[in-house]
Protein backbone atom coordinates (compact mmCIF):
# COMPACT_ATOMS: atom_id res chain seq x y z
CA UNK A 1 44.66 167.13 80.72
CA UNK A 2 46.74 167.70 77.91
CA UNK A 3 47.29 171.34 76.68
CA UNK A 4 48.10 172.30 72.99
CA UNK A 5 51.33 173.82 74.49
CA UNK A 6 51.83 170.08 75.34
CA UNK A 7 51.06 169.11 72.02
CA UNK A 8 53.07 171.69 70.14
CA UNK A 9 56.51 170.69 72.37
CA UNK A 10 55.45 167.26 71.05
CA UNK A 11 55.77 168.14 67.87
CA UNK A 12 59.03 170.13 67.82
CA UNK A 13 60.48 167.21 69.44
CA UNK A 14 59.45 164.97 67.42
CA UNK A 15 60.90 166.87 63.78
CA UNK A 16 63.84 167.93 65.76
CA UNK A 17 64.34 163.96 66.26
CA UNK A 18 63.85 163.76 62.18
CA UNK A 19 65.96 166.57 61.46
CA UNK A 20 69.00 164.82 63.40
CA UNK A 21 68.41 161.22 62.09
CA UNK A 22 68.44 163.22 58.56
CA UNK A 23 71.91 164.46 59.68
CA UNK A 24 73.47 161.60 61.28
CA UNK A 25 72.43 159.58 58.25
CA UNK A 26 73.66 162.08 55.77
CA UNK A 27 77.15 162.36 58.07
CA UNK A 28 77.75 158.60 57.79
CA UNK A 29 77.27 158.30 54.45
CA UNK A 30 79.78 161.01 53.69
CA UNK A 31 82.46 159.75 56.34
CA UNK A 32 81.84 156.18 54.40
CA UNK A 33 82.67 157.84 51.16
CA UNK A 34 85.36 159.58 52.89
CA UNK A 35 86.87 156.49 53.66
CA UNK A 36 86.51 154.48 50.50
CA UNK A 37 88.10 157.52 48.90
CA UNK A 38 91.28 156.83 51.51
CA UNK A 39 91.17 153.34 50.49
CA UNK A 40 91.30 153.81 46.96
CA UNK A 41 93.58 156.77 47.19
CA UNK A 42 96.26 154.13 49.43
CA UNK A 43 95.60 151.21 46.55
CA UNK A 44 96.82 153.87 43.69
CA UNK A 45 99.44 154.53 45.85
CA UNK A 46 98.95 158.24 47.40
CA UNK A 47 99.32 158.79 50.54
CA UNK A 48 98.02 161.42 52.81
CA UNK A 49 98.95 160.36 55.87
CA UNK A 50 102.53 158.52 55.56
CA UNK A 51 103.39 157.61 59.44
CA UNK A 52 99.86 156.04 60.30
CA UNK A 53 98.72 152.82 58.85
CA UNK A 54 95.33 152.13 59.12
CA UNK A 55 95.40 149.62 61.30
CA UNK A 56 96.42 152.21 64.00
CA UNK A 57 94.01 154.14 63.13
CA UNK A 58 91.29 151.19 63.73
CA UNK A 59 92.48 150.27 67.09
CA UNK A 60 92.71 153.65 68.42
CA UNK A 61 88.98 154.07 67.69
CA UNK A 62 87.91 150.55 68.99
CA UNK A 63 90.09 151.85 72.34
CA UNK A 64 88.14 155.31 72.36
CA UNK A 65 84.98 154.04 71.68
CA UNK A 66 85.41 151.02 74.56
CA UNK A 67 86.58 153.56 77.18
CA UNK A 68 83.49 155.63 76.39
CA UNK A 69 81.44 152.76 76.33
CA UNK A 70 82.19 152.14 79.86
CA UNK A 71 81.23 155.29 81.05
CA UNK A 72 77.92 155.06 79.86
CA UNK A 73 75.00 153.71 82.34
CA UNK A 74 71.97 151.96 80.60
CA UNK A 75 70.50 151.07 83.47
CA UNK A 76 69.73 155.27 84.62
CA UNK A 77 68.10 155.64 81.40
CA UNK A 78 64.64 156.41 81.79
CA UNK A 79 62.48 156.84 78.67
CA UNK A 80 59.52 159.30 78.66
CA UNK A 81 57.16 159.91 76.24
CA UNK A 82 59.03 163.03 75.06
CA UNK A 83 62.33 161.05 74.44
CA UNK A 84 60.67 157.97 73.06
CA UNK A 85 59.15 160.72 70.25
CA UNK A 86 62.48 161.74 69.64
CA UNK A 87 64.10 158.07 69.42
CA UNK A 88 60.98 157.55 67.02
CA UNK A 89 61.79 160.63 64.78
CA UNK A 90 65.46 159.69 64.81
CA UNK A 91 64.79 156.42 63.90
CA UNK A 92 62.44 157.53 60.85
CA UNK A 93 64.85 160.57 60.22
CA UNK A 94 67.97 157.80 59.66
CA UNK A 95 65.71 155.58 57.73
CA UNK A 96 63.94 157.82 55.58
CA UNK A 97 67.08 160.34 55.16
């Protein structure tokens, strides 16, 4: 039997799951900007960081991202009802954000 306490949790997980696909979406788009402004800002000629190219700065996060990557276990992941409505309202949060 399904309570309305149930239902409410539900809920909250579900806009909490929008409310973070809002922010990851609205982080991205600002480190993307971020970046192009770099880019731009290294093509006129400034420089704001002088001793690190940007190829270092690549691999180190393709090394970072690999070694956390391996640490991760897909296979122990078990989706419930209450995570898939959060994957759902991420999902819409990142789309619709």
């Amino acid at each position: 039997m399904i309570s309305y306490i149930n239902v409410i949790d539900w809920i909250l997980i579900f806009v909490v799951g929008l409310l973070f696909g809002l922010a990851i979406k609205k982080g991205l788009i600002a480190f993307v900007l971020a970046l192009v402004g770099f880019l731009i800002a290294g093509y006129v000629g400034l420089s704001f960081f002088p001793t690190i190219s940007l190829r270092y700065v690549i691999t180190k996060a393709v090394m970072i991202f690999d070694e956390y990557m391996k640490q991760v276990k897909f296979a122990e992941f078990t989706v419930s009802f209450s995570i898939a409505l959060l994957l759902i309202g991420l999902a819409i949060g990142i789309w619709k954000g």
